[in-house]
N, C-alpha and C. Protein backbone atom coordinates (compact mmCIF):
# COMPACT_ATOMS: atom_id res chain seq x y z
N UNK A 1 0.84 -1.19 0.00
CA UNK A 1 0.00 0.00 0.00
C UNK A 1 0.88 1.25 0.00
N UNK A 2 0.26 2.50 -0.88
CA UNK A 2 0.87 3.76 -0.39
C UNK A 2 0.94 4.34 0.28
N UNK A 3 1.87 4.89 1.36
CA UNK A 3 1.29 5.89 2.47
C UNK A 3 0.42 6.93 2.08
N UNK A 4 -0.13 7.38 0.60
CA UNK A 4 -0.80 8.20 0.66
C UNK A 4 -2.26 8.01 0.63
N UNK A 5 -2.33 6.57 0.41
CA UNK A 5 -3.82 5.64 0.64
C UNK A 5 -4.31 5.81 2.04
N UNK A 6 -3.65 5.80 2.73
CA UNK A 6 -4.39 6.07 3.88
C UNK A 6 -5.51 7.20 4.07
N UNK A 7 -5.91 6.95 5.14
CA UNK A 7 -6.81 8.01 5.85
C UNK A 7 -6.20 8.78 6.36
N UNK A 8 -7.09 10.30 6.88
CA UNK A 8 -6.13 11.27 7.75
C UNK A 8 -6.22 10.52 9.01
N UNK A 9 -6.92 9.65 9.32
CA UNK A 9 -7.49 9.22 10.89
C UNK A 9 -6.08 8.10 11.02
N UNK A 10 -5.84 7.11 9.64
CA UNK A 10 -4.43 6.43 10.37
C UNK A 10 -3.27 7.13 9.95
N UNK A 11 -2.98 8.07 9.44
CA UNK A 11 -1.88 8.83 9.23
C UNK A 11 -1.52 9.44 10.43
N UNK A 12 -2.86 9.95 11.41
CA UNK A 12 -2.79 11.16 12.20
C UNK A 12 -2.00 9.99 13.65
N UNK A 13 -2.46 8.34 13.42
CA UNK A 13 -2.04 7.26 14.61
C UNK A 13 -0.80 7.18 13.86
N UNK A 14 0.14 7.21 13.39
CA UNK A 14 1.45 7.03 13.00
C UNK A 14 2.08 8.40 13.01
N UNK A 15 1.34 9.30 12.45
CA UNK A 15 2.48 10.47 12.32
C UNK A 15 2.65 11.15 13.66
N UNK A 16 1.19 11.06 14.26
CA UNK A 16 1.68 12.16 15.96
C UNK A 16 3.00 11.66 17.13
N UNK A 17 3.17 9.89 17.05
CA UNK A 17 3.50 9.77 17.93
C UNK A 17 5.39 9.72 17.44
N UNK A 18 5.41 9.67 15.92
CA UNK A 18 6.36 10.07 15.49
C UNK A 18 7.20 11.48 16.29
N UNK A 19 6.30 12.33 15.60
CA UNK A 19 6.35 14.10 15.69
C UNK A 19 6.82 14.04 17.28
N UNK A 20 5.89 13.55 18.29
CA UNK A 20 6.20 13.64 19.33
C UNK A 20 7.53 12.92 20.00
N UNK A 21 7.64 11.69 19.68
CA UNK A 21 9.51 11.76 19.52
C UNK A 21 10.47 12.28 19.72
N UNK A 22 10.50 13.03 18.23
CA UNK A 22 11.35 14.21 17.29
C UNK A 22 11.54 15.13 18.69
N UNK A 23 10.00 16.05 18.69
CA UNK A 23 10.49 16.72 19.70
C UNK A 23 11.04 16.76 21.02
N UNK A 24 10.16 15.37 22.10
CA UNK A 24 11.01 15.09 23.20
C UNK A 24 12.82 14.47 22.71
N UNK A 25 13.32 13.87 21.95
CA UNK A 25 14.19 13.67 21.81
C UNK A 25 15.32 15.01 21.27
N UNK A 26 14.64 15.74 20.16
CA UNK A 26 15.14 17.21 20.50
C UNK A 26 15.71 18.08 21.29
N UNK A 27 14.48 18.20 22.34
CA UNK A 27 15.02 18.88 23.18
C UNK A 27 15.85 18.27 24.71
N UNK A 28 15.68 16.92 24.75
CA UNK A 28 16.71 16.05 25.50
C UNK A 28 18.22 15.85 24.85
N UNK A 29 18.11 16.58 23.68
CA UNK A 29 19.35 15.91 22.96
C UNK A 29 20.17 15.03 22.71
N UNK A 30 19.10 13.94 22.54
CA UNK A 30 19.75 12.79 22.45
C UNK A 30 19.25 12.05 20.78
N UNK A 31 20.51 12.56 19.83
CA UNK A 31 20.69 12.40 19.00
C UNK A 31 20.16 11.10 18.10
N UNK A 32 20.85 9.79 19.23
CA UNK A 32 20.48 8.38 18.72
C UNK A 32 19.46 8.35 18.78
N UNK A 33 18.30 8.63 19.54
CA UNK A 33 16.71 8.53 19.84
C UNK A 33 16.24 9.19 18.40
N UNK A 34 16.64 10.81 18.54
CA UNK A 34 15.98 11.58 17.51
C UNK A 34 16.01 10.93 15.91
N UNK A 35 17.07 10.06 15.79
CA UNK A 35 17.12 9.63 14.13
C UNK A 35 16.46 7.88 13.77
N UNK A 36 15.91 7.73 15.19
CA UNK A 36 15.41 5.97 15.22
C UNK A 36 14.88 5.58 14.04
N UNK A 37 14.10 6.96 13.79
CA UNK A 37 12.95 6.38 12.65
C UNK A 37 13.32 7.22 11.70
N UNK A 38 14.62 7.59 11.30
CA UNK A 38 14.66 7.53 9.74
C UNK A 38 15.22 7.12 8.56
N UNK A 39 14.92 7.70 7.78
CA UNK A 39 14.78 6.95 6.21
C UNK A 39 16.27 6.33 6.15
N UNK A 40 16.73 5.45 5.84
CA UNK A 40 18.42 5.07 5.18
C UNK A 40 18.92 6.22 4.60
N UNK A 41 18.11 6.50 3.48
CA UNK A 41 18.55 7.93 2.75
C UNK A 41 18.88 8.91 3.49
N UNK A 42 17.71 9.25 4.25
CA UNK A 42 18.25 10.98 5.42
C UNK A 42 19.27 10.39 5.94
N UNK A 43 19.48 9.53 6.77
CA UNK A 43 20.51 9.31 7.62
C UNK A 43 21.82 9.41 6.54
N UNK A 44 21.85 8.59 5.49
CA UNK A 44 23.18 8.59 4.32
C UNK A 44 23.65 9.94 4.28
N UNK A 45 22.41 10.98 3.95
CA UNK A 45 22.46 12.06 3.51
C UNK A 45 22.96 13.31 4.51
N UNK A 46 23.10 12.93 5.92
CA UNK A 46 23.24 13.63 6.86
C UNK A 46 24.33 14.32 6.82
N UNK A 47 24.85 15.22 7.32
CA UNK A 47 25.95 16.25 8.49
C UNK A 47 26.10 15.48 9.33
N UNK A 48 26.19 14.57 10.15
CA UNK A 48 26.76 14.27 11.30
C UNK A 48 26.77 15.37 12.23
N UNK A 49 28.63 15.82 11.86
CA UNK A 49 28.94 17.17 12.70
C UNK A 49 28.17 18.07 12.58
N UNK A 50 27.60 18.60 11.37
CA UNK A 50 26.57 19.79 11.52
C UNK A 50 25.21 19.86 12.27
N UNK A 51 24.19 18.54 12.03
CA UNK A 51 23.42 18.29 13.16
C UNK A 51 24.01 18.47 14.31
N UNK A 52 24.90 17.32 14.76
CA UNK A 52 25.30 17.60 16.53
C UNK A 52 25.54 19.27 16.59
N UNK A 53 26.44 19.60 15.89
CA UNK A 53 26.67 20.87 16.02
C UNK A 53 24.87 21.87 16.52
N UNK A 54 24.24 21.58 15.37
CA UNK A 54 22.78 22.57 15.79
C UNK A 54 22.10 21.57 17.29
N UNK A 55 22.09 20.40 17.04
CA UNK A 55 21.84 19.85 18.46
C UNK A 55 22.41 20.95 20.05
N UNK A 56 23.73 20.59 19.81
CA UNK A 56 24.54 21.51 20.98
C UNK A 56 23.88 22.97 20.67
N UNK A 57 23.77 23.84 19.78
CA UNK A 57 23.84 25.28 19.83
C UNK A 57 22.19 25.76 19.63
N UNK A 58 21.35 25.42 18.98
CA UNK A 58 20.13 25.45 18.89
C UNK A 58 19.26 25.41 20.00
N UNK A 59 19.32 27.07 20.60
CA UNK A 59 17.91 27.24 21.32
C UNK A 59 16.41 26.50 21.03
N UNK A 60 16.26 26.97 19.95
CA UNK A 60 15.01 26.61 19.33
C UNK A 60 14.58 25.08 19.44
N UNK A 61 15.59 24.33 18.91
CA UNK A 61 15.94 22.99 19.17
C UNK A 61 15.55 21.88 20.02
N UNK A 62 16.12 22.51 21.28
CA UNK A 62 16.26 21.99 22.48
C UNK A 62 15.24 22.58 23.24
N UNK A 63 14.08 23.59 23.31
CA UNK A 63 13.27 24.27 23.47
C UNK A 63 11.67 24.12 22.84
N UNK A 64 11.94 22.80 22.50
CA UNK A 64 10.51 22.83 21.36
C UNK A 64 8.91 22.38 22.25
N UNK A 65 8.08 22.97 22.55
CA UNK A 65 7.28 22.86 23.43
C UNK A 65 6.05 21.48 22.91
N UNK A 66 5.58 20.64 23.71
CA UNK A 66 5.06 19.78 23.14
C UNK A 66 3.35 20.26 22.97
N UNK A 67 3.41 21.52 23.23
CA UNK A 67 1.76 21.99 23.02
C UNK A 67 2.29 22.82 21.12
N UNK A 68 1.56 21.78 20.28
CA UNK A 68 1.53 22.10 19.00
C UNK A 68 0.41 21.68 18.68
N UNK A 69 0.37 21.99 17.22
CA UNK A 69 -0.99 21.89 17.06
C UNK A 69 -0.58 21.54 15.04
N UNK A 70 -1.69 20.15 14.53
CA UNK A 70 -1.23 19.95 13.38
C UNK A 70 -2.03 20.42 13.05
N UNK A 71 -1.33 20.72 12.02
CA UNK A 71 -2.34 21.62 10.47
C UNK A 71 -2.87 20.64 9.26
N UNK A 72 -2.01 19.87 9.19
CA UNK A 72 -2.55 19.30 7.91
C UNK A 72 -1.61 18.48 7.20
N UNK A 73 -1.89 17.36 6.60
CA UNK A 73 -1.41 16.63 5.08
C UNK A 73 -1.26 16.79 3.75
N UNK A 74 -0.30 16.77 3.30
CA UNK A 74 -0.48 16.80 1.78
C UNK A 74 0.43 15.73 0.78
N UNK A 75 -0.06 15.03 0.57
CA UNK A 75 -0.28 14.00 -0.04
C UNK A 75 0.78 14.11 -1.68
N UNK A 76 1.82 13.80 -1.48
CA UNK A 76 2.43 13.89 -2.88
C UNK A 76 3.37 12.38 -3.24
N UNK A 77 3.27 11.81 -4.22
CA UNK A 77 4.25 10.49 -4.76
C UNK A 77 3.94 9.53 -4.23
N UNK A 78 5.27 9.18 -2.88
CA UNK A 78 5.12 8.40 -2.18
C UNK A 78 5.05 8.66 -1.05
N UNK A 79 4.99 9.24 -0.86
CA UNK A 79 5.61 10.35 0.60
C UNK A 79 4.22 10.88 1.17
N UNK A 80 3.70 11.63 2.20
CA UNK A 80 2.98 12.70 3.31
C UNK A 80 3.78 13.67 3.75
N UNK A 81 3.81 14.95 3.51
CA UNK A 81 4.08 15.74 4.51
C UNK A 81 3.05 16.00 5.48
N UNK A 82 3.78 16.30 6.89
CA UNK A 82 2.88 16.24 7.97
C UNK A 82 2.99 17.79 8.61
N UNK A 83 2.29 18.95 8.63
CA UNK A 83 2.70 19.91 8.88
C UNK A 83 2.18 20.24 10.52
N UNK A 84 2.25 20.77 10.99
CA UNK A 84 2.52 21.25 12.60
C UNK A 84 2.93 22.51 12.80
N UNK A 85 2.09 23.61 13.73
CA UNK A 85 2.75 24.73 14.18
C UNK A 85 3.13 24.92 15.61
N UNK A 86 4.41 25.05 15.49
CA UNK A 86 5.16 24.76 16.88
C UNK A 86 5.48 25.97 17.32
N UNK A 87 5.58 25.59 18.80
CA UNK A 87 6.29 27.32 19.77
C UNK A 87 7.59 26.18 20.33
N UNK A 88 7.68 27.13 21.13
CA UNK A 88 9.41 26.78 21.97
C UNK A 88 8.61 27.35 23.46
N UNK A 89 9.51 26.67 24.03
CA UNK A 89 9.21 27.46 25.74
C UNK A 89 10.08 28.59 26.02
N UNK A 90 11.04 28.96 25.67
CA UNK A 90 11.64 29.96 25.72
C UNK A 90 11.88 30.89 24.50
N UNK A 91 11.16 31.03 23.81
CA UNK A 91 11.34 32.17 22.40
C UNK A 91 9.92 32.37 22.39
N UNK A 92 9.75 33.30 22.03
CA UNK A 92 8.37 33.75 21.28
C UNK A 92 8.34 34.00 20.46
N UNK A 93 6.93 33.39 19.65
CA UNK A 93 6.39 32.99 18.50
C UNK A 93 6.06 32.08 18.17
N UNK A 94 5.58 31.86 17.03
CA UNK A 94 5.67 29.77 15.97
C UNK A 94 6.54 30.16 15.12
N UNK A 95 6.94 28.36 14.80
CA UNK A 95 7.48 27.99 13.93
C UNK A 95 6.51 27.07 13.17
N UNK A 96 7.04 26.66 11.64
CA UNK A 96 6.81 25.40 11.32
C UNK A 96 6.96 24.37 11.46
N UNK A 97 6.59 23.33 11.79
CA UNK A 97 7.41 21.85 11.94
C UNK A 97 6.73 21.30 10.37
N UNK A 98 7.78 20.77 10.19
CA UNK A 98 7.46 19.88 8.98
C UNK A 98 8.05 18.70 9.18
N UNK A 99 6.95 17.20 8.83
CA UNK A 99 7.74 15.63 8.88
C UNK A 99 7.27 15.21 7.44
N UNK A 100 8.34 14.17 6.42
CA UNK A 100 7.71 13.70 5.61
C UNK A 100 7.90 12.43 5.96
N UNK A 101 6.87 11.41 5.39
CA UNK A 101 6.93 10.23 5.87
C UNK A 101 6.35 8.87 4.69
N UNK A 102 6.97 8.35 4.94
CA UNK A 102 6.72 7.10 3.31
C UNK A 102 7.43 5.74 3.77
N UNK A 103 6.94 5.02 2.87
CA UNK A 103 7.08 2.93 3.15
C UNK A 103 8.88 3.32 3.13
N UNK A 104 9.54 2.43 3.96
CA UNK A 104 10.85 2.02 3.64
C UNK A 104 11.37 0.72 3.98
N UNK A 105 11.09 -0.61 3.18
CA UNK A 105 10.95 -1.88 3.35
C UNK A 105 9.77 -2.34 4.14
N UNK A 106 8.58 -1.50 4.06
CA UNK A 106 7.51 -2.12 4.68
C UNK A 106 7.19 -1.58 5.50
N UNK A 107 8.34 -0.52 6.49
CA UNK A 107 8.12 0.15 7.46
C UNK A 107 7.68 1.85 7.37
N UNK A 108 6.98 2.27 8.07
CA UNK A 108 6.94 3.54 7.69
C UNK A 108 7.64 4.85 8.24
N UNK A 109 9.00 5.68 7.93
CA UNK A 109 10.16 6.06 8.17
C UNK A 109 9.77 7.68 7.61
N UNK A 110 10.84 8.68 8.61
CA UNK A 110 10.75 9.84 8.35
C UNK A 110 12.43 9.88 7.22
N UNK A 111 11.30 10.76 5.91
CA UNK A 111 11.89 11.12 4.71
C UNK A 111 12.73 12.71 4.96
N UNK A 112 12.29 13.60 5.65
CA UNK A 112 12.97 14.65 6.24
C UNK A 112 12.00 15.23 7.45
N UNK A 113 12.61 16.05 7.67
CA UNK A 113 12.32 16.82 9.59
C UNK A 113 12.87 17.96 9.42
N UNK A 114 11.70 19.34 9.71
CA UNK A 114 12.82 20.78 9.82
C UNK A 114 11.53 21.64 10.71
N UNK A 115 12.16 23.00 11.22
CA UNK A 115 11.27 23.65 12.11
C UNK A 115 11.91 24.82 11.63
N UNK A 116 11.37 25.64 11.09
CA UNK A 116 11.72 26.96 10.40
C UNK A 116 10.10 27.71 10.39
């Protein structure tokens, strides 16, 4: 099946508890947790040093508040983006959170992750 066959109702049981992850592992900084679930590709494709690097230096980062709120799906190829508007506990304002997410040997794996 495609991940984009789904419903928003089982997308929303796979993608939240994802999202929620991301962020407790974020802001615990604990790197190995934060990348459990992704793609072979992102991980291939990574910075290493430059992640850890924004890990260590990234307010925003390490600050990501778990009161968010999703916005919505959009459905392209093979893939979902999962969109989310996030605050921080210490900055003011939102950000975006964005997850994409698609089959990777059967399993279903984050394709990229950003909060801008």
């Amino acid at each position: 099946m495609n991940i984009i066959e789904r419903t928003d109702e089982e997308l929303l049981e796979i993608a939240l508890p994802m999202w929620d992850d991301l962020v407790t592992y974020s802001n615990k900084g604990n790197y190995a947790k934060f990348i459990l679930n992704f793609s072979y590709d992102l991980l291939h494709g990574l910075n290493e040093v430059e992640l850890g690097n924004q890990f260590a230096k990234s307010e925003l980062t390490r600050s990501l508040s778990s009161d968010y709120d999703f916005l919505g799906f959009i459905r392209r190829g093979e893939h979902v983006t999962c969109l989310f508007r996030v605050r921080s506990t210490k900055k003011a304002g939102e950000w975006l959170g964005r997850m994409v997410i698609g089959y990777e040997r059967g399993e279903v794996k984050i394709f990229a992750a950003s909060v801008f």
